[in-house]
N, C-alpha and C. Protein backbone atom coordinates (compact mmCIF):
# COMPACT_ATOMS: atom_id res chain seq x y z
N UNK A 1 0.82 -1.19 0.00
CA UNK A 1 0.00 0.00 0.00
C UNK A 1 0.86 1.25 0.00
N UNK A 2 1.62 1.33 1.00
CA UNK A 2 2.67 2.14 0.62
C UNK A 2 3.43 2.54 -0.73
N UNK A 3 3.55 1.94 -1.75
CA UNK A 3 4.33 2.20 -2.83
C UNK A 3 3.24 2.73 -3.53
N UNK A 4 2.09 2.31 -3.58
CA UNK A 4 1.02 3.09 -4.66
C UNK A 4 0.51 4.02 -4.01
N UNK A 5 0.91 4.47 -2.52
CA UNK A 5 0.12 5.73 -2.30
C UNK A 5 1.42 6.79 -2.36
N UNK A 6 2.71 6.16 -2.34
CA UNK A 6 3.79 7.57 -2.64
C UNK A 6 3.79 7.62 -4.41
N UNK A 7 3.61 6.35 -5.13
CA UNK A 7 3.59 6.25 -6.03
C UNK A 7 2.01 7.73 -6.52
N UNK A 8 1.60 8.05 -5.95
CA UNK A 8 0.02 8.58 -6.46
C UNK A 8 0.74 9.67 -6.08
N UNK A 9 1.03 10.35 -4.61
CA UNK A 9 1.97 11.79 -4.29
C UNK A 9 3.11 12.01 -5.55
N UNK A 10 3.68 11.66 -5.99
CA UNK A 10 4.81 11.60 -6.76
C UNK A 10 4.18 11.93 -8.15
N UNK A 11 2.80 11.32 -8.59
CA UNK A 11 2.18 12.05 -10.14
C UNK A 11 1.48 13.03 -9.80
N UNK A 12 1.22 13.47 -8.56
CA UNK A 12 0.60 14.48 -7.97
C UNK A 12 1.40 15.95 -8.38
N UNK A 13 2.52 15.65 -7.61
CA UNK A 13 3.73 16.40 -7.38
C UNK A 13 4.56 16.88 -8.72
N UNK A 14 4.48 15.69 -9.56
CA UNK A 14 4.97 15.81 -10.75
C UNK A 14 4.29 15.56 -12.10
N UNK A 15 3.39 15.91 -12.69
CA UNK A 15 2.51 15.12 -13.59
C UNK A 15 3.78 15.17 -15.12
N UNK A 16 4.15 16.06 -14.89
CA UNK A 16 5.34 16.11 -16.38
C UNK A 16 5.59 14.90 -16.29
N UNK A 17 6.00 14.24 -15.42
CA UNK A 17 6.67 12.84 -15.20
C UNK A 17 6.31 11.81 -15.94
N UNK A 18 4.65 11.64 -15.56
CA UNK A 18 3.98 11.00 -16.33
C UNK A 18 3.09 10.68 -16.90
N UNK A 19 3.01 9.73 -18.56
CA UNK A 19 2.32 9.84 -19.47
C UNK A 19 0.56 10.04 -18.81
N UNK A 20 -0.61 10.73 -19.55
CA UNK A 20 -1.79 10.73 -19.53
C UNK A 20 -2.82 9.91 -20.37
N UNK A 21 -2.77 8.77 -20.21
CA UNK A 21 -3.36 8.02 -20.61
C UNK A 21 -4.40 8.37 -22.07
N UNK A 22 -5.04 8.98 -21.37
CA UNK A 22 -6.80 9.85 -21.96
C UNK A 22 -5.98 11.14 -23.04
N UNK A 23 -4.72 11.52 -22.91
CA UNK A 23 -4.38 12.09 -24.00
C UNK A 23 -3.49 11.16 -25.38
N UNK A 24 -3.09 10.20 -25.07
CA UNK A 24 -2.25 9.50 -26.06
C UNK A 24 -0.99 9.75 -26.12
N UNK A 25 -0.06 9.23 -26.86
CA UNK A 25 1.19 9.04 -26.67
C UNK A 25 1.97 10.24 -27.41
N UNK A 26 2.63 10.93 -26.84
CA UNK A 26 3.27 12.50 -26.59
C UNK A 26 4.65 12.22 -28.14
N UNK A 27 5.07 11.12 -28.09
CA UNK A 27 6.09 11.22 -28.73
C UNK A 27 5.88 10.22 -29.89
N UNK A 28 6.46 10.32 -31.50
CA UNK A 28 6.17 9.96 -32.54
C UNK A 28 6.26 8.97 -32.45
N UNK A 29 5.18 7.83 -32.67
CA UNK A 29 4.83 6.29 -32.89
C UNK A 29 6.29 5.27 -33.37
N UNK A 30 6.61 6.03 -34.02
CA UNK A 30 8.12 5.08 -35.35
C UNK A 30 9.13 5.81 -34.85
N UNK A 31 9.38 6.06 -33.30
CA UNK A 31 10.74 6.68 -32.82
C UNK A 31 11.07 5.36 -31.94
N UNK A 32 12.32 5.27 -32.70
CA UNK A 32 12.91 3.39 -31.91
C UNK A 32 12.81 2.58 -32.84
N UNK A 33 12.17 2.22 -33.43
CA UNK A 33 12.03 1.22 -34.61
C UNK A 33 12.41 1.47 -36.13
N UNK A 34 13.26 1.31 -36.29
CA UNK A 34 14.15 1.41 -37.69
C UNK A 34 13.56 1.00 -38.68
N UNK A 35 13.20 -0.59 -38.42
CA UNK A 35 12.67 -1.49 -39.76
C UNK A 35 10.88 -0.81 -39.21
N UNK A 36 10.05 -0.33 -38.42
CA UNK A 36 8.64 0.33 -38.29
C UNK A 36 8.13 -0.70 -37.69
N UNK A 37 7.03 -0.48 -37.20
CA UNK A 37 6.21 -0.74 -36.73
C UNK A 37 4.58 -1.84 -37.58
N UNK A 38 4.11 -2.90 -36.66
CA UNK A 38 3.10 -3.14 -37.61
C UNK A 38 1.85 -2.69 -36.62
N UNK A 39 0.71 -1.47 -37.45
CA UNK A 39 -0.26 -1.07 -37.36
C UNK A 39 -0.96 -1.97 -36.87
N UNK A 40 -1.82 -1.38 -35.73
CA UNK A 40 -2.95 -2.04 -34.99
C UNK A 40 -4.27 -1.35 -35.80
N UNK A 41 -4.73 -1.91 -36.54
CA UNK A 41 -6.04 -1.95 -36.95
C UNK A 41 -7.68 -2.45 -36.69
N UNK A 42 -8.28 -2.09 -36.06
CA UNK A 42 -9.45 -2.49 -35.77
C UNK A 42 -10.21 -3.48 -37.07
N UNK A 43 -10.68 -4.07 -36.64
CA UNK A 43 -11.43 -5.35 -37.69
C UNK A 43 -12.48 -5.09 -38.18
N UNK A 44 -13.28 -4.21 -37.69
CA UNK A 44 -14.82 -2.97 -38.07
C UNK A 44 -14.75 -1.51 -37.65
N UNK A 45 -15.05 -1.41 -38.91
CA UNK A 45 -15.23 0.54 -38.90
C UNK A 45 -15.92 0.87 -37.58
N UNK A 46 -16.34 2.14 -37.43
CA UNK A 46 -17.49 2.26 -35.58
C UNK A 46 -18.79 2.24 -36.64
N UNK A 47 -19.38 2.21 -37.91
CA UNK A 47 -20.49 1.71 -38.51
C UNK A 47 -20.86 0.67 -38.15
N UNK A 48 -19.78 -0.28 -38.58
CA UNK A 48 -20.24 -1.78 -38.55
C UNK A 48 -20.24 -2.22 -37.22
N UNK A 49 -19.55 -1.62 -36.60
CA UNK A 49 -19.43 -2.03 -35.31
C UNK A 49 -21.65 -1.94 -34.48
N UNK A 50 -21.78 -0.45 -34.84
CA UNK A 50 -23.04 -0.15 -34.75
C UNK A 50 -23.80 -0.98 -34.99
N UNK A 51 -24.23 -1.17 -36.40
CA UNK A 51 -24.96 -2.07 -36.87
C UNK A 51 -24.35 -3.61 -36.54
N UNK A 52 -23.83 -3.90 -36.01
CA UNK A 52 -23.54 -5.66 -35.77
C UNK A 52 -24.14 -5.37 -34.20
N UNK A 53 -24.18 -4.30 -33.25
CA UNK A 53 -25.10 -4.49 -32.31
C UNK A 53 -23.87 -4.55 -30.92
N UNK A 54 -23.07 -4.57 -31.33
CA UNK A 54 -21.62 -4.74 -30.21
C UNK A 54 -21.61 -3.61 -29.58
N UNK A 55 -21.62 -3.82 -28.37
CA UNK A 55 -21.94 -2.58 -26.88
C UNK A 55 -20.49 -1.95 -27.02
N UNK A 56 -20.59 -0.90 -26.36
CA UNK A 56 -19.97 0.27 -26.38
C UNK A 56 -18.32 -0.07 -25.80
N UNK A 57 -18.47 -0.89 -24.72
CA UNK A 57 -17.28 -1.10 -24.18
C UNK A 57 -16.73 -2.31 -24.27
N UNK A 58 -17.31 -3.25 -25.71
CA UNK A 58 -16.15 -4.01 -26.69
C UNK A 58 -16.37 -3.59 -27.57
N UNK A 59 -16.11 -2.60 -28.50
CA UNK A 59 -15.67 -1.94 -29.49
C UNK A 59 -14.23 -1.82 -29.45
N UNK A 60 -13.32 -2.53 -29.60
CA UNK A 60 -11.86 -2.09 -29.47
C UNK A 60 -11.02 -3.65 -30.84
N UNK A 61 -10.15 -3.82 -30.52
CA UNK A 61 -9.41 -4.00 -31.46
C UNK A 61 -9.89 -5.97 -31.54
N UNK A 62 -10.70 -6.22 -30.33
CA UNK A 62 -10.89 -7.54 -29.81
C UNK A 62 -12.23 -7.90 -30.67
N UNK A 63 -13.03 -7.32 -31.63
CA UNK A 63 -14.22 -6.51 -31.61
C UNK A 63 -15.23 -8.11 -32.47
N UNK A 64 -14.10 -8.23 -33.23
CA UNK A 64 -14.51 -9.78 -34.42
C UNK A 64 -14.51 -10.76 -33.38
N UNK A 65 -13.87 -11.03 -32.38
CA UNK A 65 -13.74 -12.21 -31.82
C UNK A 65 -15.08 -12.28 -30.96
N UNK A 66 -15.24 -10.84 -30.75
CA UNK A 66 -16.35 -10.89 -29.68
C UNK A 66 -17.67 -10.85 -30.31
N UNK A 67 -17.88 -10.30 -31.48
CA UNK A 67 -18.79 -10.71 -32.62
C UNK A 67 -18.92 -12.36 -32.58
N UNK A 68 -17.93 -13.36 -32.98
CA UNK A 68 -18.10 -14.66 -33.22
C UNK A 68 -18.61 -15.41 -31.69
N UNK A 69 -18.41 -14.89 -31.01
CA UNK A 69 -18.87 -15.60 -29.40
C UNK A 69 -20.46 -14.83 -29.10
N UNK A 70 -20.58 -13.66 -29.63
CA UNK A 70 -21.98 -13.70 -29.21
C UNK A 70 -23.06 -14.82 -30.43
N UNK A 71 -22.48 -14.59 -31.44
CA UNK A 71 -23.36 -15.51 -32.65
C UNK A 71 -23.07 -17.21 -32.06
N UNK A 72 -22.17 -17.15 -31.18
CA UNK A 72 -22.19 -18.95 -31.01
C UNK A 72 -23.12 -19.29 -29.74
N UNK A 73 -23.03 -18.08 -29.09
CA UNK A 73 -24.03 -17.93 -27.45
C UNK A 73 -25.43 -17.93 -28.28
N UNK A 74 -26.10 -17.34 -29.47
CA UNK A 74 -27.43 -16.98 -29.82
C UNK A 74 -27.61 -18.25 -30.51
N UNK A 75 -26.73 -19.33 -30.98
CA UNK A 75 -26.84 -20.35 -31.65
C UNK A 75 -27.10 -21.86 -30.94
N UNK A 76 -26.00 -21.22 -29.61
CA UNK A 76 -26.14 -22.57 -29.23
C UNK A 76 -27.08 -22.41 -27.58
N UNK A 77 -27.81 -21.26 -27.34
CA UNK A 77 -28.20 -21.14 -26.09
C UNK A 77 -29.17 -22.50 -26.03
N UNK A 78 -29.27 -22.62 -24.17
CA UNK A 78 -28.91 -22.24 -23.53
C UNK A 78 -27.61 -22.94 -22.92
N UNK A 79 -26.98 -23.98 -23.86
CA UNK A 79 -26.03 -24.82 -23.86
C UNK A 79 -24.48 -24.18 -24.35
N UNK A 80 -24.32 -22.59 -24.26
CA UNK A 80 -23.21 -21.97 -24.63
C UNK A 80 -22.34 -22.09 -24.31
N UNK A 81 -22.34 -22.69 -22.80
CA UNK A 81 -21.08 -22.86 -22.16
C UNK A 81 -20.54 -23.86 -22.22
N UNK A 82 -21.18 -25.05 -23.24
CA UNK A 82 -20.37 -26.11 -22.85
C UNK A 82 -19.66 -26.40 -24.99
N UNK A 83 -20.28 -25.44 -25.57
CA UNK A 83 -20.07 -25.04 -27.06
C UNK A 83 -18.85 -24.07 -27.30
N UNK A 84 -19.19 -22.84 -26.70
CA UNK A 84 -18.72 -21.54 -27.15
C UNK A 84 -17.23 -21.52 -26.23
N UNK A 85 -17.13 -22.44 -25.86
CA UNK A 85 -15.86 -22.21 -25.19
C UNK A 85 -14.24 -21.48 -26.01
N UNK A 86 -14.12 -22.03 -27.37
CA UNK A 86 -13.04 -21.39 -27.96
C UNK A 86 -13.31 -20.37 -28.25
N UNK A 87 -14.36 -20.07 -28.89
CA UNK A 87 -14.77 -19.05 -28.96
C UNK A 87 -14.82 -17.43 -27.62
N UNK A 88 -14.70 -17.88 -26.39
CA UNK A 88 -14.64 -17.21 -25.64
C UNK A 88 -13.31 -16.91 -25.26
N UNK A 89 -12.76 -17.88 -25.18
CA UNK A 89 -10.54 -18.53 -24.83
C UNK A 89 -10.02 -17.18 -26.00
N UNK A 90 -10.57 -17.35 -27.05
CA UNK A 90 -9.97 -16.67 -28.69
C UNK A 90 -10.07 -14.89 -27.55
N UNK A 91 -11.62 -14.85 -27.47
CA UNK A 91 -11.76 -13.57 -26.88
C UNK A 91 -11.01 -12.81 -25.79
N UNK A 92 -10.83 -13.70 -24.89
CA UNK A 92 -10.28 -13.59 -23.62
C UNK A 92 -9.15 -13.22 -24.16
N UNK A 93 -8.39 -14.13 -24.21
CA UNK A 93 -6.85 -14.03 -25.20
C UNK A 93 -6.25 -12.86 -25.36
N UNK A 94 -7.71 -12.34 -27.04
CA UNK A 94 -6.84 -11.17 -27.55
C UNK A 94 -6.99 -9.90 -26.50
N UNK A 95 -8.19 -10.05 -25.56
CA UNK A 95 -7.87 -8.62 -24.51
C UNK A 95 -6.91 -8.48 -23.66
N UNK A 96 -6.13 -9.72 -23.49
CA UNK A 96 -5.07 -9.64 -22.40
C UNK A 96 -4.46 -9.56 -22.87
N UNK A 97 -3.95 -9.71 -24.84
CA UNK A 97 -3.11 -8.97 -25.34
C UNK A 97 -2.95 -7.81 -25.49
N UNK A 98 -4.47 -7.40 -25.60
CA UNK A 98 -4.49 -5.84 -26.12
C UNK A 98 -4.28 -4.75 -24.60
N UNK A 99 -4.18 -5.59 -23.59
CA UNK A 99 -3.95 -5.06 -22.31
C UNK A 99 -2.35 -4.43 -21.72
N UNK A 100 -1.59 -6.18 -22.30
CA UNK A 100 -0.42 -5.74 -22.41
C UNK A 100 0.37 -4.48 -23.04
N UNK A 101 -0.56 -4.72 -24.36
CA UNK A 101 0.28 -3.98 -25.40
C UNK A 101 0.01 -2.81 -25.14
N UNK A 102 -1.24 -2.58 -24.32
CA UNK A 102 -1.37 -1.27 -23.91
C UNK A 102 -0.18 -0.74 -22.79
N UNK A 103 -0.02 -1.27 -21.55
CA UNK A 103 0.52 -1.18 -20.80
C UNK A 103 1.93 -1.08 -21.39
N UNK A 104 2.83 -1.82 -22.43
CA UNK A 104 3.67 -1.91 -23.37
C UNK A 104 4.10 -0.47 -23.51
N UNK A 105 2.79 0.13 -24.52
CA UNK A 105 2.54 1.20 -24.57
C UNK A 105 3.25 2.37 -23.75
N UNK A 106 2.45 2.79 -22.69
CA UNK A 106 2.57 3.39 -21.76
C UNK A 106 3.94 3.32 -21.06
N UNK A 107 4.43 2.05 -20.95
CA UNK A 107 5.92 1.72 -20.41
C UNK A 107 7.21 2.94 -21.38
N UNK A 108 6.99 2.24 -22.40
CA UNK A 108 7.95 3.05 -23.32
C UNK A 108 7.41 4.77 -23.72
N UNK A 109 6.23 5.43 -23.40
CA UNK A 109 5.92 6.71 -22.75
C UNK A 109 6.77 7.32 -21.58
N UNK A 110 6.59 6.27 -20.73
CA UNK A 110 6.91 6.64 -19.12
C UNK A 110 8.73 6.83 -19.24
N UNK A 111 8.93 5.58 -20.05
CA UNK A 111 10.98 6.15 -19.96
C UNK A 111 11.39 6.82 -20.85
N UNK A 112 10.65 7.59 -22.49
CA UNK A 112 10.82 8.40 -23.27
C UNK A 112 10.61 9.56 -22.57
N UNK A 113 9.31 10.04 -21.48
CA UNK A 113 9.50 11.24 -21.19
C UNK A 113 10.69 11.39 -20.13
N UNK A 114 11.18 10.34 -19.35
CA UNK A 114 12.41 10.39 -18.09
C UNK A 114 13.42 10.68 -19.07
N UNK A 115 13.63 10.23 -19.81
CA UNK A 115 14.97 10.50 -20.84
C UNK A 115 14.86 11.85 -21.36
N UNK A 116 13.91 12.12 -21.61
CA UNK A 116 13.81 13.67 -21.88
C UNK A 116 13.97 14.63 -20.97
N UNK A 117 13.52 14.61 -19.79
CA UNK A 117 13.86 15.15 -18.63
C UNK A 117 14.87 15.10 -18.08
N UNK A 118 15.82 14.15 -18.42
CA UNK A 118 16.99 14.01 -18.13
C UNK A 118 17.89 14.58 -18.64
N UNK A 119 17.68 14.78 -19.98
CA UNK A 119 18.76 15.38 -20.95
C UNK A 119 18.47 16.85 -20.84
N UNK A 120 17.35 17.48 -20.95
CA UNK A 120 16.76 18.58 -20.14
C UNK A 120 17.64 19.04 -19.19
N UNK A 121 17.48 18.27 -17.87
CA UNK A 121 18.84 18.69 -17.09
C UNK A 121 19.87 18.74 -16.82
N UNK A 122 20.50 18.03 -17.59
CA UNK A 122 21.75 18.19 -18.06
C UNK A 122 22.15 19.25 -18.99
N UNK A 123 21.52 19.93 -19.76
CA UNK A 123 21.41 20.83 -20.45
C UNK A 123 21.71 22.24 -19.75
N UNK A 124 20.16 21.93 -19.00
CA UNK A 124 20.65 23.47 -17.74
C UNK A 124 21.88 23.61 -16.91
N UNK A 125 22.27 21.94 -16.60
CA UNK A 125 23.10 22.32 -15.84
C UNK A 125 24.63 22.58 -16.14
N UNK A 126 24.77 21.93 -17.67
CA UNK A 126 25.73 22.56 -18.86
C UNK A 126 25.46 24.01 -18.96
N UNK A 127 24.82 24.51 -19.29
CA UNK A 127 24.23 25.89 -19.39
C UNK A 127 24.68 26.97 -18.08
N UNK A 128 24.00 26.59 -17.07
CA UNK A 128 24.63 27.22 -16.01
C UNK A 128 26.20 27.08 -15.15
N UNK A 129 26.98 26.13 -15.72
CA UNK A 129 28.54 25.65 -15.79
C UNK A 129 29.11 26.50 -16.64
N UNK A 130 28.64 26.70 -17.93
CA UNK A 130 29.19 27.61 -18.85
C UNK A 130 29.24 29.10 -18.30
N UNK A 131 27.82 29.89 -17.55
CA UNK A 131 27.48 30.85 -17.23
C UNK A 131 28.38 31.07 -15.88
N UNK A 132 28.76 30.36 -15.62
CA UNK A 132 29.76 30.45 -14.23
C UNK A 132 30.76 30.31 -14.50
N UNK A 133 31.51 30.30 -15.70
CA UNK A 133 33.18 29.78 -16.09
C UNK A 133 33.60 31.17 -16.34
N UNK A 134 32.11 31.48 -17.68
CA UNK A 134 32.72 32.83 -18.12
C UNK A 134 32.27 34.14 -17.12
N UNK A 135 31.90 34.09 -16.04
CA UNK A 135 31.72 34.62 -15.12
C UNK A 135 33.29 35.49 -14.11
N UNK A 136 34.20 33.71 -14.36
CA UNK A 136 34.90 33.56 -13.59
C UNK A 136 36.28 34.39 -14.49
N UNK A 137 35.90 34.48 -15.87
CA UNK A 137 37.11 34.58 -17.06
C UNK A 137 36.54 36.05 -17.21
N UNK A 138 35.77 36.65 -16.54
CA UNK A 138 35.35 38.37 -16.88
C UNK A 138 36.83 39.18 -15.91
């Protein structure tokens, strides 16, 4: 309990520190990766998503899998659970991927902005070394 409540004072104290989730990632997507990156693409537009009837909070990148598990639940009720099982495993799956990769995410946010802040101060404090040499050479 202790580490997540200094951990909470500390983004309090410092929010520069770290990334904001609800704003997105501060620094260019293809910085680090030479050979690039492969695009995360959603599997339905937010149309189709609409019209296929998929609630608001699975709409995300998991969106087909969770499409194929409700059509196997409406097919095979009230015996879904002993049917739809891969179908659910497939689902489960890709959100704990898409969880990671989020968190992934955010990881390489959190030490791009420390590295920036770092070099930042080193800067000033080059800066103010210089301002004190020739201070000393007046």
């Amino acid at each position: 309990m202790g580490l997540n409540f200094s951990g909470t004072i500390d983004r309090a104290r410092n929010p520069e520190r770290y990334p904001d989730k609800s704003k997105g990632p501060t620094f260019d997507s293809m910085y680090g990766f030479p050979d690039g990156r492969k695009p995360k693409i959603a599997p339905y537009t937010e149309e189709e998503m609409q019209t296929l009837n998929i609630p608001l909070d699975k709409r995300d990148y998991c969106a087909h899998y969770f499409r194929a598990m409700m059509l196997c639940t409406q097919q095979y009720w009230p015996s879904q659970y002993a049917y739809c099982e891969p179908e659910r495993h497939a689902w489960d799956q890709c959100e704990i991927k898409n969880k990671i990769d989020d968190a992934k995410e955010y990881e390489r946010e959190l030490r791009l902005r420390r590295r920036r802040l770092r070099k930042e101060e080193v800067a000033a404090k080059l800066n103010s070394t210089e301002k004190e040499i020739s201070k000393n050479e007046e």
